[in-house]
Protein backbone atom coordinates (compact mmCIF):
# COMPACT_ATOMS: atom_id res chain seq x y z
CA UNK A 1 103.92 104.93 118.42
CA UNK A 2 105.70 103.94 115.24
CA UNK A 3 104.09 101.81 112.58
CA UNK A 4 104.18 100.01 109.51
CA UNK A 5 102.77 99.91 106.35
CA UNK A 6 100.62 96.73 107.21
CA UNK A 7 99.50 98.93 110.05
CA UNK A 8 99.60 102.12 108.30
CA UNK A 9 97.50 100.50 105.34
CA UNK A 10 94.31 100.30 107.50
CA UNK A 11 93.56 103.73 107.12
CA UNK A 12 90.64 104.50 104.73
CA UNK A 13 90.16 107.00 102.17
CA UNK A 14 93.82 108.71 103.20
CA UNK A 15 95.03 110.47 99.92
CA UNK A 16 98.18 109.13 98.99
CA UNK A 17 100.62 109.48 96.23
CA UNK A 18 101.31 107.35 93.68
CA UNK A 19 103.27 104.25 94.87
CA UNK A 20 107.06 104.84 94.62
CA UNK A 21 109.99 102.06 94.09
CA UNK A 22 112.89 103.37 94.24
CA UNK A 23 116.61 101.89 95.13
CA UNK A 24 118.25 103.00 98.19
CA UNK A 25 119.69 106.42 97.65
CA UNK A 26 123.44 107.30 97.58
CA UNK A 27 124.95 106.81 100.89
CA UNK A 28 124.56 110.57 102.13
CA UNK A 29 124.64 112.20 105.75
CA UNK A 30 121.97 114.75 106.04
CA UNK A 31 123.71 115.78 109.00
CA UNK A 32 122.55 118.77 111.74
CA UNK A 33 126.56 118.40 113.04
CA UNK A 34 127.93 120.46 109.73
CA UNK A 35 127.10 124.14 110.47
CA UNK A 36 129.58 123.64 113.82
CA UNK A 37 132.13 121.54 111.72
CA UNK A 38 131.77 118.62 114.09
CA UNK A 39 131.16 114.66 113.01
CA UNK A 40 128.83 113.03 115.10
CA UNK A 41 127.36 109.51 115.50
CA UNK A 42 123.92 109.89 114.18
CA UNK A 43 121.25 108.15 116.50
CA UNK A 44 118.26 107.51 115.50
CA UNK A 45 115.05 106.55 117.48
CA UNK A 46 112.01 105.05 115.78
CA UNK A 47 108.94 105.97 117.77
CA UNK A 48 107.46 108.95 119.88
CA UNK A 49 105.82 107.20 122.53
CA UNK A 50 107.50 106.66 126.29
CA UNK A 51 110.30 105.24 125.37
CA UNK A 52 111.35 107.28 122.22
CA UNK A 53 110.71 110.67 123.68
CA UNK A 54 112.15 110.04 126.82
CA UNK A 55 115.14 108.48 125.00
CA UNK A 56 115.53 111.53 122.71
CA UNK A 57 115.56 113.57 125.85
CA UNK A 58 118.23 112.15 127.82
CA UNK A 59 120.68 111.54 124.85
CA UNK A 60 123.17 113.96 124.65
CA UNK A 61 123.01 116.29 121.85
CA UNK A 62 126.58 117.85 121.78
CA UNK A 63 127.75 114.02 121.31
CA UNK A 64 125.19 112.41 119.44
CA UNK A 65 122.92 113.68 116.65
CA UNK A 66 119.85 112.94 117.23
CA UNK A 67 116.59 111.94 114.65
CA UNK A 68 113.18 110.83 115.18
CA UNK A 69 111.21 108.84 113.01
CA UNK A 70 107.64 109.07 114.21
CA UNK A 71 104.26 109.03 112.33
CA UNK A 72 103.07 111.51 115.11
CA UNK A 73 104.91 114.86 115.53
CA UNK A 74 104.52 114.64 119.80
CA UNK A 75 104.96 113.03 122.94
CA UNK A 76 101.33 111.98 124.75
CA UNK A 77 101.32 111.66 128.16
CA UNK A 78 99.07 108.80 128.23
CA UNK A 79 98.24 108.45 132.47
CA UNK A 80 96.04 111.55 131.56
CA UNK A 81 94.23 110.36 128.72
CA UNK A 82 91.21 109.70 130.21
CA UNK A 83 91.04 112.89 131.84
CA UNK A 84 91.00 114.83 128.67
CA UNK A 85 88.43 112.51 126.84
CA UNK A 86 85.96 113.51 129.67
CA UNK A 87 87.08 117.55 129.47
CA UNK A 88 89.04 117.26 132.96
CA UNK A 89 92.32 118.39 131.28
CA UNK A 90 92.51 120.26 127.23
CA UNK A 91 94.55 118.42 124.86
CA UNK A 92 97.29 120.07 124.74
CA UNK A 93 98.06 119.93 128.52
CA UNK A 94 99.42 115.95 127.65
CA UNK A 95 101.24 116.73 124.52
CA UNK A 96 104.96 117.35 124.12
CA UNK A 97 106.11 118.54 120.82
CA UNK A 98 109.13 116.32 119.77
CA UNK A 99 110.49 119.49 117.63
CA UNK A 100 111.17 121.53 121.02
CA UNK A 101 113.47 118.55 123.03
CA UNK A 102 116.42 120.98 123.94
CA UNK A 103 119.14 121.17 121.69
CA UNK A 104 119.39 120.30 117.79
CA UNK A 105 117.35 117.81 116.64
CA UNK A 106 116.07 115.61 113.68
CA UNK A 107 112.32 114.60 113.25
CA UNK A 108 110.54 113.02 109.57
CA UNK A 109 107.03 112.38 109.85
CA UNK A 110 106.33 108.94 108.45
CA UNK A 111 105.86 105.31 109.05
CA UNK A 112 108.48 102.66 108.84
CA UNK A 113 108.25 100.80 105.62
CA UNK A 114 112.05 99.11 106.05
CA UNK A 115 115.13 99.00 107.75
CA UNK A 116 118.19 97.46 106.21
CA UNK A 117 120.58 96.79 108.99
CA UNK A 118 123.58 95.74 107.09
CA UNK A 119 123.69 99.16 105.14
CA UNK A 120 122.24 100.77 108.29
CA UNK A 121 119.23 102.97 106.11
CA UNK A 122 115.99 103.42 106.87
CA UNK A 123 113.25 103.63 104.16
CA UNK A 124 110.08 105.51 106.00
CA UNK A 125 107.03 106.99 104.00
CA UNK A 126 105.90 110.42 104.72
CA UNK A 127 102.89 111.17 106.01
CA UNK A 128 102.99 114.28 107.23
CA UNK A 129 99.59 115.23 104.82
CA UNK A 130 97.46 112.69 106.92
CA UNK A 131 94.50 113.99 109.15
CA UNK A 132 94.25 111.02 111.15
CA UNK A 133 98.12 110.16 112.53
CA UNK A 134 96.75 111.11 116.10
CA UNK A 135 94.13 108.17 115.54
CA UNK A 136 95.12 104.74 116.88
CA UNK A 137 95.65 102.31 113.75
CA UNK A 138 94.58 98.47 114.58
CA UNK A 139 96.40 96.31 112.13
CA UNK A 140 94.74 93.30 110.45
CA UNK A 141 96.38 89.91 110.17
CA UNK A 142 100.60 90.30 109.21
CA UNK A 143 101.33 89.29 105.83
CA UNK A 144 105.08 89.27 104.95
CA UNK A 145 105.56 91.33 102.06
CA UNK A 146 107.54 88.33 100.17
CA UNK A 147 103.93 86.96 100.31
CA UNK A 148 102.03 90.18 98.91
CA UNK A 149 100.80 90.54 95.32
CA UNK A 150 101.71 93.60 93.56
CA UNK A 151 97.66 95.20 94.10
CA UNK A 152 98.54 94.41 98.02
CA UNK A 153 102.29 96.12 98.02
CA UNK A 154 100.19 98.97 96.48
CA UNK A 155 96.60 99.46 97.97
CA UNK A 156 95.16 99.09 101.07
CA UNK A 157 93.02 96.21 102.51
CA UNK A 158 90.18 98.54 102.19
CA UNK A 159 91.75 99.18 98.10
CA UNK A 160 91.51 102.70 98.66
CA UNK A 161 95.29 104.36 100.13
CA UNK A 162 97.94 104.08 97.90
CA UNK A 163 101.73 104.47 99.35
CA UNK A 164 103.21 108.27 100.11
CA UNK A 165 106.83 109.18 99.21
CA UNK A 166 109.65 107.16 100.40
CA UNK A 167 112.50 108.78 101.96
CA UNK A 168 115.96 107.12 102.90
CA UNK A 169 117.60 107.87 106.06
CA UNK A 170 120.79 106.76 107.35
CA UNK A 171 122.40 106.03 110.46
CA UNK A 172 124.77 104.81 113.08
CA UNK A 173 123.08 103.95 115.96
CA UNK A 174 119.33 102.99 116.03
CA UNK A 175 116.75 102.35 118.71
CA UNK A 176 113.47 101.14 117.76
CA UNK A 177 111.07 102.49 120.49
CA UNK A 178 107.73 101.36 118.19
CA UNK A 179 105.76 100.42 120.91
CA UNK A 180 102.76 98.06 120.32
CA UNK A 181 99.02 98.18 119.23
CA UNK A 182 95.50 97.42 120.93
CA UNK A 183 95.00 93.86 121.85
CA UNK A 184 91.66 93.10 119.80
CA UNK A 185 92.14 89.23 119.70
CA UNK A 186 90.11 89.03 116.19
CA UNK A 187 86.79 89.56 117.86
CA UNK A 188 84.70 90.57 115.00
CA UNK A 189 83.71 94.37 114.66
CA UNK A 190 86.12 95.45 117.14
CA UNK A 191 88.20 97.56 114.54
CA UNK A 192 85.67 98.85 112.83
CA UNK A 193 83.18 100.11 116.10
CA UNK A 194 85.29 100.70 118.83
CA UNK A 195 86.90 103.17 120.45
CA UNK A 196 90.27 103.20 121.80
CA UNK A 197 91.86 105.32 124.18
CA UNK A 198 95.82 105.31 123.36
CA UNK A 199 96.47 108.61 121.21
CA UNK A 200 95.02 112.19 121.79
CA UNK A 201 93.15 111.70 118.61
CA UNK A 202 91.35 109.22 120.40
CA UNK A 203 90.57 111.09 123.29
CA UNK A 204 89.01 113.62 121.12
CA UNK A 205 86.55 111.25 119.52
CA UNK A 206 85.42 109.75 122.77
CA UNK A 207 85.02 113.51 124.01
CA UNK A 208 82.71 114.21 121.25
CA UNK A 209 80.86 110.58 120.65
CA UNK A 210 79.62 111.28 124.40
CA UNK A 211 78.87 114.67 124.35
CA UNK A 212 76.50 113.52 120.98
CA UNK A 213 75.14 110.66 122.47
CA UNK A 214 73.51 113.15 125.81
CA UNK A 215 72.33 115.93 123.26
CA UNK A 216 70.41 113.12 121.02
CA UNK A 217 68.63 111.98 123.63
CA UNK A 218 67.30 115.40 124.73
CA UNK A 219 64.78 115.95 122.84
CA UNK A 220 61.52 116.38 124.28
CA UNK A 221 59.69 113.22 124.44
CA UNK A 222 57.55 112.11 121.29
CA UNK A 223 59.23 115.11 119.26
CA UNK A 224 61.45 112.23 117.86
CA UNK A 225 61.37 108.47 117.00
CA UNK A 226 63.52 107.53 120.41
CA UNK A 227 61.83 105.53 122.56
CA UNK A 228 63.03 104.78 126.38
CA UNK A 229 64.51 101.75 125.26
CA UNK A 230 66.46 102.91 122.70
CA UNK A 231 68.07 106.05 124.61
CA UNK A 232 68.65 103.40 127.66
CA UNK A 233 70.94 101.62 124.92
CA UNK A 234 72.53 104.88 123.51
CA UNK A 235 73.47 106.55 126.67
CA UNK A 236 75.02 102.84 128.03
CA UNK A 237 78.73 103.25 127.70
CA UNK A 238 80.58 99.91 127.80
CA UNK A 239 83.83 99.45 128.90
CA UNK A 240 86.03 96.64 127.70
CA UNK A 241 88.75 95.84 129.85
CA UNK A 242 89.72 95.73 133.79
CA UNK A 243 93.19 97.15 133.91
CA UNK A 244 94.13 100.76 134.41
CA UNK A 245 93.00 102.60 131.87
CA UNK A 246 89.62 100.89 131.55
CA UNK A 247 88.94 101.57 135.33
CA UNK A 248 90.12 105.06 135.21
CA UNK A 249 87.97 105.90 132.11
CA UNK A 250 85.12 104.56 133.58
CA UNK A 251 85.93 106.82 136.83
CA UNK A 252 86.20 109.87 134.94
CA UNK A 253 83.45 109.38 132.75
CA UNK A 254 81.42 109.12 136.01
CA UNK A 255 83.03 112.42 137.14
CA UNK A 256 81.75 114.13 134.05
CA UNK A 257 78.35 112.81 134.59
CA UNK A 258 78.31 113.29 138.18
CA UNK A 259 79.21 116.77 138.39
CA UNK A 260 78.52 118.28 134.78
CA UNK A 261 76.12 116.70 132.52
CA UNK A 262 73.75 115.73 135.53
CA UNK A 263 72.49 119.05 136.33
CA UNK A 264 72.18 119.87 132.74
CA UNK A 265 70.67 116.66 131.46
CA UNK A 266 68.04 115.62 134.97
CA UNK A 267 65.71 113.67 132.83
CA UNK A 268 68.46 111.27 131.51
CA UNK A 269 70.22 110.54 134.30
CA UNK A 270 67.54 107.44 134.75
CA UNK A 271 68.76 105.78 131.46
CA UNK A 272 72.48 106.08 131.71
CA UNK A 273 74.84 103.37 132.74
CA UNK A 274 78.71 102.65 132.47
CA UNK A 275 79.57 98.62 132.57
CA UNK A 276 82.85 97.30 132.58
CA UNK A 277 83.48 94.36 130.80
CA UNK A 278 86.70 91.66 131.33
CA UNK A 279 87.10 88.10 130.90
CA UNK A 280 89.08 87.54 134.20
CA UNK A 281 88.04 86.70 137.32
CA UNK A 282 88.84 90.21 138.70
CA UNK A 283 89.65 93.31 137.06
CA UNK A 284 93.28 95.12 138.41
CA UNK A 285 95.06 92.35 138.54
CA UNK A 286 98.01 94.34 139.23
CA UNK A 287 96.63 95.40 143.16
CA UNK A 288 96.59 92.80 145.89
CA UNK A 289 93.29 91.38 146.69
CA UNK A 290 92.18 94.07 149.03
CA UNK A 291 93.18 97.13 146.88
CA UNK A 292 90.78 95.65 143.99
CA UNK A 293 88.12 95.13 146.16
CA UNK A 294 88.01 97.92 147.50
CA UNK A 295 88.13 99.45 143.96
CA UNK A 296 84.66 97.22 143.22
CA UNK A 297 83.82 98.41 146.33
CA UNK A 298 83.87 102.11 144.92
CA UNK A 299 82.42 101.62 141.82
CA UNK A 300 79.42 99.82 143.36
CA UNK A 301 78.31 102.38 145.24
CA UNK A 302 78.97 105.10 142.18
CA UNK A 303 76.77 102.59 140.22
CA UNK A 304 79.51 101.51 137.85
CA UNK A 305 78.96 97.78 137.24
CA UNK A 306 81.90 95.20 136.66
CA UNK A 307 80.99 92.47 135.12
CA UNK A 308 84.17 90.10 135.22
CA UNK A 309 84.50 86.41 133.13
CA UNK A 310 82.96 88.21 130.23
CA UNK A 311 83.41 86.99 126.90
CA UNK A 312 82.81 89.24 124.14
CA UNK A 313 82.61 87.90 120.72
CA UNK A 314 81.16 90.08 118.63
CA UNK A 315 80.50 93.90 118.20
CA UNK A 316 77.99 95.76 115.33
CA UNK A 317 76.19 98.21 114.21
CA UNK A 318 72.16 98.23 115.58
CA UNK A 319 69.61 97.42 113.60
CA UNK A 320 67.28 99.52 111.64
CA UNK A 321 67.80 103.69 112.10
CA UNK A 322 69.20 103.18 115.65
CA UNK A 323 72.26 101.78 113.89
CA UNK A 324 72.36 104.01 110.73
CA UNK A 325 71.44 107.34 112.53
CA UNK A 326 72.25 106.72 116.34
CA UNK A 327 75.69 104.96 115.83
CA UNK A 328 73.77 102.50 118.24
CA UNK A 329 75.90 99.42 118.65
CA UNK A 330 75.09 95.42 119.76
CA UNK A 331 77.50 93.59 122.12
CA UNK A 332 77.34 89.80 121.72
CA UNK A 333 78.47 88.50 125.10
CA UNK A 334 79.00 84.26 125.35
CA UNK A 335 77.46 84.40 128.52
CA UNK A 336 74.26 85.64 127.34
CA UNK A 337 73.83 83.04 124.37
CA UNK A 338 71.87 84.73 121.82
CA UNK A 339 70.94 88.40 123.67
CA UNK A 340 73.03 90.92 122.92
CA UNK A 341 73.73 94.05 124.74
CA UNK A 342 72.93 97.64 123.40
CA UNK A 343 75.55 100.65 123.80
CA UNK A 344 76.39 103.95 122.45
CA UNK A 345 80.08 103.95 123.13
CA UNK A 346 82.29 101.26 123.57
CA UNK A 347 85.83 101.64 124.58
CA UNK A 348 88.27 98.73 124.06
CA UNK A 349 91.08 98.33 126.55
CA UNK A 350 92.03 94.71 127.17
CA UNK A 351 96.02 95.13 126.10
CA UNK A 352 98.80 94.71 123.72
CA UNK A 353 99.62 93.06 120.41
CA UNK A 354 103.00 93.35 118.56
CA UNK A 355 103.82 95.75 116.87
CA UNK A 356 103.71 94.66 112.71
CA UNK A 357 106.54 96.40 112.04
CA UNK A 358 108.66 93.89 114.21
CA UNK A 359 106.95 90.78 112.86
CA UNK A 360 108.11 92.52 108.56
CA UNK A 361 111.60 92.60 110.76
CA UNK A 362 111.90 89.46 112.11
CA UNK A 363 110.78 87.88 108.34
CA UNK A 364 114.05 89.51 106.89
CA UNK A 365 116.95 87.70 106.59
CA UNK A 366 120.58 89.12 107.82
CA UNK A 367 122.77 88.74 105.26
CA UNK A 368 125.80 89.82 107.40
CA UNK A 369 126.01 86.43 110.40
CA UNK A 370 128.23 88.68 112.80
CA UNK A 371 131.51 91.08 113.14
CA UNK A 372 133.49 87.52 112.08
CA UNK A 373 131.81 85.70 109.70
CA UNK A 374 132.44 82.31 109.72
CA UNK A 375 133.59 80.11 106.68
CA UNK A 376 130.15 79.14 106.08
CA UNK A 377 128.55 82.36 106.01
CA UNK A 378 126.70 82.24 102.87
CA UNK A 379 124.87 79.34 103.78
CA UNK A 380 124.17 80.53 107.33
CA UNK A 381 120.77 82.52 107.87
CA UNK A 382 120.26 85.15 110.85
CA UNK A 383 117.11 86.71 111.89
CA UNK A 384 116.05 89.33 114.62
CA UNK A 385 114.89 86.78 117.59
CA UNK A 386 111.13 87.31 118.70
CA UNK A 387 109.63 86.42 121.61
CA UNK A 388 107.14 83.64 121.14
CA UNK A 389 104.37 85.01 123.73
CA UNK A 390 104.46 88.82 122.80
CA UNK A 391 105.63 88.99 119.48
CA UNK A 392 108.12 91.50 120.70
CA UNK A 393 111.65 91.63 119.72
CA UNK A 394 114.56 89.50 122.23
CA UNK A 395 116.99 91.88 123.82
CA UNK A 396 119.88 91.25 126.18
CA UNK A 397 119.98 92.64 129.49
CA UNK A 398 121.71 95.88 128.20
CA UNK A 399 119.28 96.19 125.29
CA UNK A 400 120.90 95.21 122.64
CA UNK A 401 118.42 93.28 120.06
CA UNK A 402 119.25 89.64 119.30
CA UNK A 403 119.39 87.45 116.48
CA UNK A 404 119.19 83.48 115.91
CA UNK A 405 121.36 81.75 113.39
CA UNK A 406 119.76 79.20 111.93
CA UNK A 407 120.53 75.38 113.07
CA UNK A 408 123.33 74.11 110.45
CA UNK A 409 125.21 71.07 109.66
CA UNK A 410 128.56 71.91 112.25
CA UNK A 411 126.03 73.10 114.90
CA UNK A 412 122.46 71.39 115.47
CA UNK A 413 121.53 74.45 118.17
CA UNK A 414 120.38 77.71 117.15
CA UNK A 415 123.26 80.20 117.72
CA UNK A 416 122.45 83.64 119.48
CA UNK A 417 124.26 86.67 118.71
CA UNK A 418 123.76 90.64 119.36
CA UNK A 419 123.22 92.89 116.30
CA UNK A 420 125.77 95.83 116.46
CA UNK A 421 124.73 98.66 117.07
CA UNK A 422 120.82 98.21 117.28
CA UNK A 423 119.02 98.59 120.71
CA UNK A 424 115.27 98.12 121.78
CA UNK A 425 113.61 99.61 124.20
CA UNK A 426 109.39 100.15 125.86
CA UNK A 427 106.22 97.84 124.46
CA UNK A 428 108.31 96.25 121.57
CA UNK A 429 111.31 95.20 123.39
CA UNK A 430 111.68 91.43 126.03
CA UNK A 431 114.36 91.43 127.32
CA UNK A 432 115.89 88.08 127.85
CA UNK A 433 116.56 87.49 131.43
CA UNK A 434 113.04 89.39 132.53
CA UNK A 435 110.25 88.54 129.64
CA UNK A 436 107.94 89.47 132.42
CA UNK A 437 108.71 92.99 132.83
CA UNK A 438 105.01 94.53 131.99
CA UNK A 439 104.16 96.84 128.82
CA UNK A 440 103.85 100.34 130.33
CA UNK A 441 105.14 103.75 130.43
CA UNK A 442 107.36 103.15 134.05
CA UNK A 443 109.31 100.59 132.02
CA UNK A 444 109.53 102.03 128.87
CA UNK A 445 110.91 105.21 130.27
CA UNK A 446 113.31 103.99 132.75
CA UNK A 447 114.74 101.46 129.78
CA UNK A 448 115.15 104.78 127.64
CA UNK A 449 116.61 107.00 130.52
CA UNK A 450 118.91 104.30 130.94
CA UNK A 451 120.49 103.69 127.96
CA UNK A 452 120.53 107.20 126.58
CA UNK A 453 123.04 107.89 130.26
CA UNK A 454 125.08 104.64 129.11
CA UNK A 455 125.50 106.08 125.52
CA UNK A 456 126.25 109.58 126.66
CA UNK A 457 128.80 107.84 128.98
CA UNK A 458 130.87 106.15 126.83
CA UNK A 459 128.56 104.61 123.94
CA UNK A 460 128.82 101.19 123.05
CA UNK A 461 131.06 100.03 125.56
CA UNK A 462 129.53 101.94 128.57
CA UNK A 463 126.40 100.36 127.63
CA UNK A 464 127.82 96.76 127.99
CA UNK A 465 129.05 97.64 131.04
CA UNK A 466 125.99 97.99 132.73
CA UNK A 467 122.58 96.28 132.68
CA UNK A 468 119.20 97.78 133.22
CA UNK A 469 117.73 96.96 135.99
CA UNK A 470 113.75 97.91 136.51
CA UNK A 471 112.73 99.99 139.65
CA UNK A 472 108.94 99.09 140.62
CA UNK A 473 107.98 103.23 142.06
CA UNK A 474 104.26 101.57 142.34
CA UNK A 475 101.09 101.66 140.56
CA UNK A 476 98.28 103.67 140.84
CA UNK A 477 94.65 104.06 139.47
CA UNK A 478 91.87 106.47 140.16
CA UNK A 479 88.55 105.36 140.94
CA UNK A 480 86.37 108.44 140.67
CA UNK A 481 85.10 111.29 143.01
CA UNK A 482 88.36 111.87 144.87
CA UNK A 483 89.26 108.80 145.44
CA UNK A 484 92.52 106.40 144.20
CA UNK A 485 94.74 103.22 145.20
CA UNK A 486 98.45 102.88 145.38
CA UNK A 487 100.73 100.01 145.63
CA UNK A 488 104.58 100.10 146.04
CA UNK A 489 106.92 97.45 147.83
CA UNK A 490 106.91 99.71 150.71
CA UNK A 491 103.17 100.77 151.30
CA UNK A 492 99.55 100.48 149.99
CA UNK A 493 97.03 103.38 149.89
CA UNK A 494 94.14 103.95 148.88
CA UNK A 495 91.08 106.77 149.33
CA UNK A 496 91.80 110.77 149.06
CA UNK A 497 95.55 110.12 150.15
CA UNK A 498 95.68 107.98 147.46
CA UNK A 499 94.36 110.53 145.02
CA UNK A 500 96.58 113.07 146.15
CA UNK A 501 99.52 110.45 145.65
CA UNK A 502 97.94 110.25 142.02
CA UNK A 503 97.28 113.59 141.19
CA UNK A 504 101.42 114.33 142.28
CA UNK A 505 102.75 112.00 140.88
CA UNK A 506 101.46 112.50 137.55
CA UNK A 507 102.04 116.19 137.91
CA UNK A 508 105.74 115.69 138.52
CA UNK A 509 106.12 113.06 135.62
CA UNK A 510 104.93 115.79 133.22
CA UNK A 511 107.95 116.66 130.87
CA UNK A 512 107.89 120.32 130.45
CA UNK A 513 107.68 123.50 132.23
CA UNK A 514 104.84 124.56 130.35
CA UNK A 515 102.53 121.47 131.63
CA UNK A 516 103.53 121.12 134.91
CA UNK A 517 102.02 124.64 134.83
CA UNK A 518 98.98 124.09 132.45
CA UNK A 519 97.90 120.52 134.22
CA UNK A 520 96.83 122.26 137.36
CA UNK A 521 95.64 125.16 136.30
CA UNK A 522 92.93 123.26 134.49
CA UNK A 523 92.41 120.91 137.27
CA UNK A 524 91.45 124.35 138.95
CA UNK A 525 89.41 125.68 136.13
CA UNK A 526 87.63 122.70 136.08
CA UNK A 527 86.92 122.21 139.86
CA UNK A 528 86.07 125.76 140.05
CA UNK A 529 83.95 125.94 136.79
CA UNK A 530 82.68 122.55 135.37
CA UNK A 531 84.27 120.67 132.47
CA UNK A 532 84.34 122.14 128.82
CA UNK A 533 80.83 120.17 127.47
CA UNK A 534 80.89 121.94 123.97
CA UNK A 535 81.31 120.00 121.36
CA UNK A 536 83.69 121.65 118.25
């Protein structure tokens, strides 16, 4: 996931160096062509996640150089998140090093901090130095940086980060593959107290906040100041969030329970419960009716409780030294007026917001109007289109981003036109004749395979040829000891076949060699021997 530096900016206490200002550098090629004397288009591809790395992949590199511009130096394999934040799967089993795609490539470290699309350069700021890229970054209300004081331009919200170096980068052909953010809807405390489950960072810190929460509440009884109550509230892990990766979380963290920390933790097993929290009539939206119920079904009789037209409103720290010591939190539900529910852990999963990179975009005005400027052209203003649900940026049906002139005396109708040479693809792209594709990784990847064949085809013009077209394979989520549902056009499964379906498909997805080995060797290790519980 690529971001900017609104988004960037909400990291505390990062060192940074001093802020730089600086003009755009001498137009220069940094080029990986010039050892084998050969001039190639450079192409570069803003973003690591599904869509960047798969793009990167496909491309061709003995026609196209290719660069990535990524605040995170790998690929994540996201379906399998939630089995490494319960110990199911190591880290590293999900992670694809952008540095080893085959054949040459580019790759800076750093968030986007501009693009200027007439000179085609891209300004990025390293951070390469920064512990926490691997955590995800929510991003606080967009300010356009016309709008920003000078102590804003240069310090964080928080008035502690100051800006990295700036680096210039050039190129031909760009694809912005940023992808998109957790969906917090301004609920208050959500940034701060949450947990979210979208970067192997993450993953890690959910690994260790639960693995905490079951050795604090061991102690023998009246050796410390936790009563009942208040381990019943620490060892309640709260799920916001009905869709995939909410449901499959809560599966796996009742795997780990189940199977691992059960037997090692007897007396506990009393006070702990997992709740999953959305504000929709019915979580999975994405199954037909029978699929999800059969889901609630499931996690009814695993004791996993699904509490659906939920409204959360507010999330804090507990009082007194449950809060300070614990990392106890409250949950302020509307339903329950003033009562508020205790937790250890809360996860937030309840969807996407825009990236803010695309929203300091879209403010930016295009000096150039098109390939054939008309008469008028310094009086005519042209902006990347955005789509007014999602915040994501308009795209044709061959990917190409849009713009929108500006209504003007000869024309009262905003005119549409594509911007050369600029494609979007995955969570930050809409493409105009199907807004309603959904935001995840089967999209995302099959947009990216797509256009990388067109441009290795033929380039520009073999990508105008043809239009993307989506191919639904199905969706599939695991509900816990052995069990899964699929749904395709063609069939609908659900049970142990299902779970095998998963389990395969997921395995086959993998990018490399190296995990499509690793995955199920640890599936074995950890059937065999028990998920790793220590905590380092």
């Amino acid at each position: 996931m690529l971001s900017s530096r609104s988004s960037k900016n909400l990291l505390p206490g990062l060192a940074r160096h001093k802020l730089v200002v600086q003009p755009y550098a001498s137009t220069r090629h940094f080029s990986l062509a010039k050892s084998s004397g050969v001039q190639k288009e450079r192409v570069v591809i803003l973003g690591s996640g599904w869509a960047g790395y798969a793009f990167a992949r496909t491309l061709d590199p003995a026609k196209y150089e290719r660069v990535v511009i990524s605040p995170r130096s790998y690929f994540v394999f996201t379906p399998l998140l939630a089995s490494t934040s319960v110990g199911t799967l190591e880290f590293r089993t999900i992670i694809e090093p952008i540095r080893r795609l085959p054949g040459k490539i580019g790759f800076y470290q750093g968030w986007a901090d501009d693009i200027d699309f007439d000179r085609k350069r891209i300004r990025i700021e390293a951070n390469a130095a920064e512990e926490a890229a691997s955590k995800t970054v929510v991003p606080g209300p967009f300010t356009p940086q016309s709008e920003q004081g000078d102590t804003e331009k240069a310090v964080t919200a928080q008035g502690k980060s100051v800006k990295g170096d700036l680096i210039d980068i050039p190129y031909d052909k760009l694809v912005i593959a940023c992808g998109a953010y957790s969906q917090t809807f301004g609920i208050e405390g959500v940034r701060e107290h949450a947990h979210f489950l979208r970067d192997i960072g993450d993953a890690r810190r959910i690994r260790l906040r639960i693995l905490s929460l079951f050795e604090q509440c061991s102690y023998p009884q009246g050796s410390d100041h936790l009563s009942d109550a208040d381990k019943r509230q620490l060892l309640h892990f709260a799920i916001v969030g009905g869709g995939p990766t909410g449901i499959e979380f809560a599966a796996e963290l009742h795997d780990l329970i189940r199977d691992d920390l059960a037997p090692l933790y007897p007396h506990l097993m009393s006070l702990v419960s997992i709740t999953v929290y959305d504000v929709a009539p019915k979580v999975l939206p994405m199954f037909d009716q029978a699929l999800a119920k059969y889901a609630m079904d499931t996690f009814s009789r695993q004791n996993i409780q699904v509490k659906t037209e939920h409204h959360l409103e507010r999330l804090r720290l507990a009082d007194g030294e449950l809060g300070r010591r614990h990392g106890a939190l409250k949950i302020r539900i509307r339903e329950y007026g003033d009562e508020e529910v205790g937790a250890g852990l809360v996860v937030w999963s309840t969807g996407l917001m825009a990236n803010p990179l695309i929203a300091e975009l879209a403010a930016k005005q295009l000096a150039s109007p098109g390939p054939n400027p008309p008469s008028n052209a310094s009086s005519t203003t042209r902006h990347l289109l955005r789509d007014s649900r999602t915040g994501g940026i308009m795209t044709d049906p061959h990917l190409r981003a849009l713009t929108s002139t500006a209504p003007t005396e000869a024309s009262s109708e905003p005119k549409r036109s594509i911007l050369e040479d600029v494609y979007v693809i995955g969570d930050c792209a809409v493409m105009e004749n199907e807004p309603s594709l959904p935001k995840t990784a089967q999209v995302a990847s099959q947009q990216a395979t797509h256009l990388a064949r067109r441009l290795n085809a033929g380039g520009a013009e073999a990508v105008a040829s043809r239009a993307f077209r989506f191919r639904n394979w199905g969706t599939l989520t695991y509900l816990g000891n052995w069990k899964a549902i699929h749904q395709s056009e063609v069939d609908a499964l659900r049970g142990w076949v299902a779970w095998v379906v998963w389990r395969g498909a997921y395995l086959t997805k993998s990018m490399s060699v190296r995990n499509k080995i690793l995955v199920p060797i640890y599936w074995m290790i950890s059937w065999l021997f028990g998920r790793g519980i220590s905590r380092f």
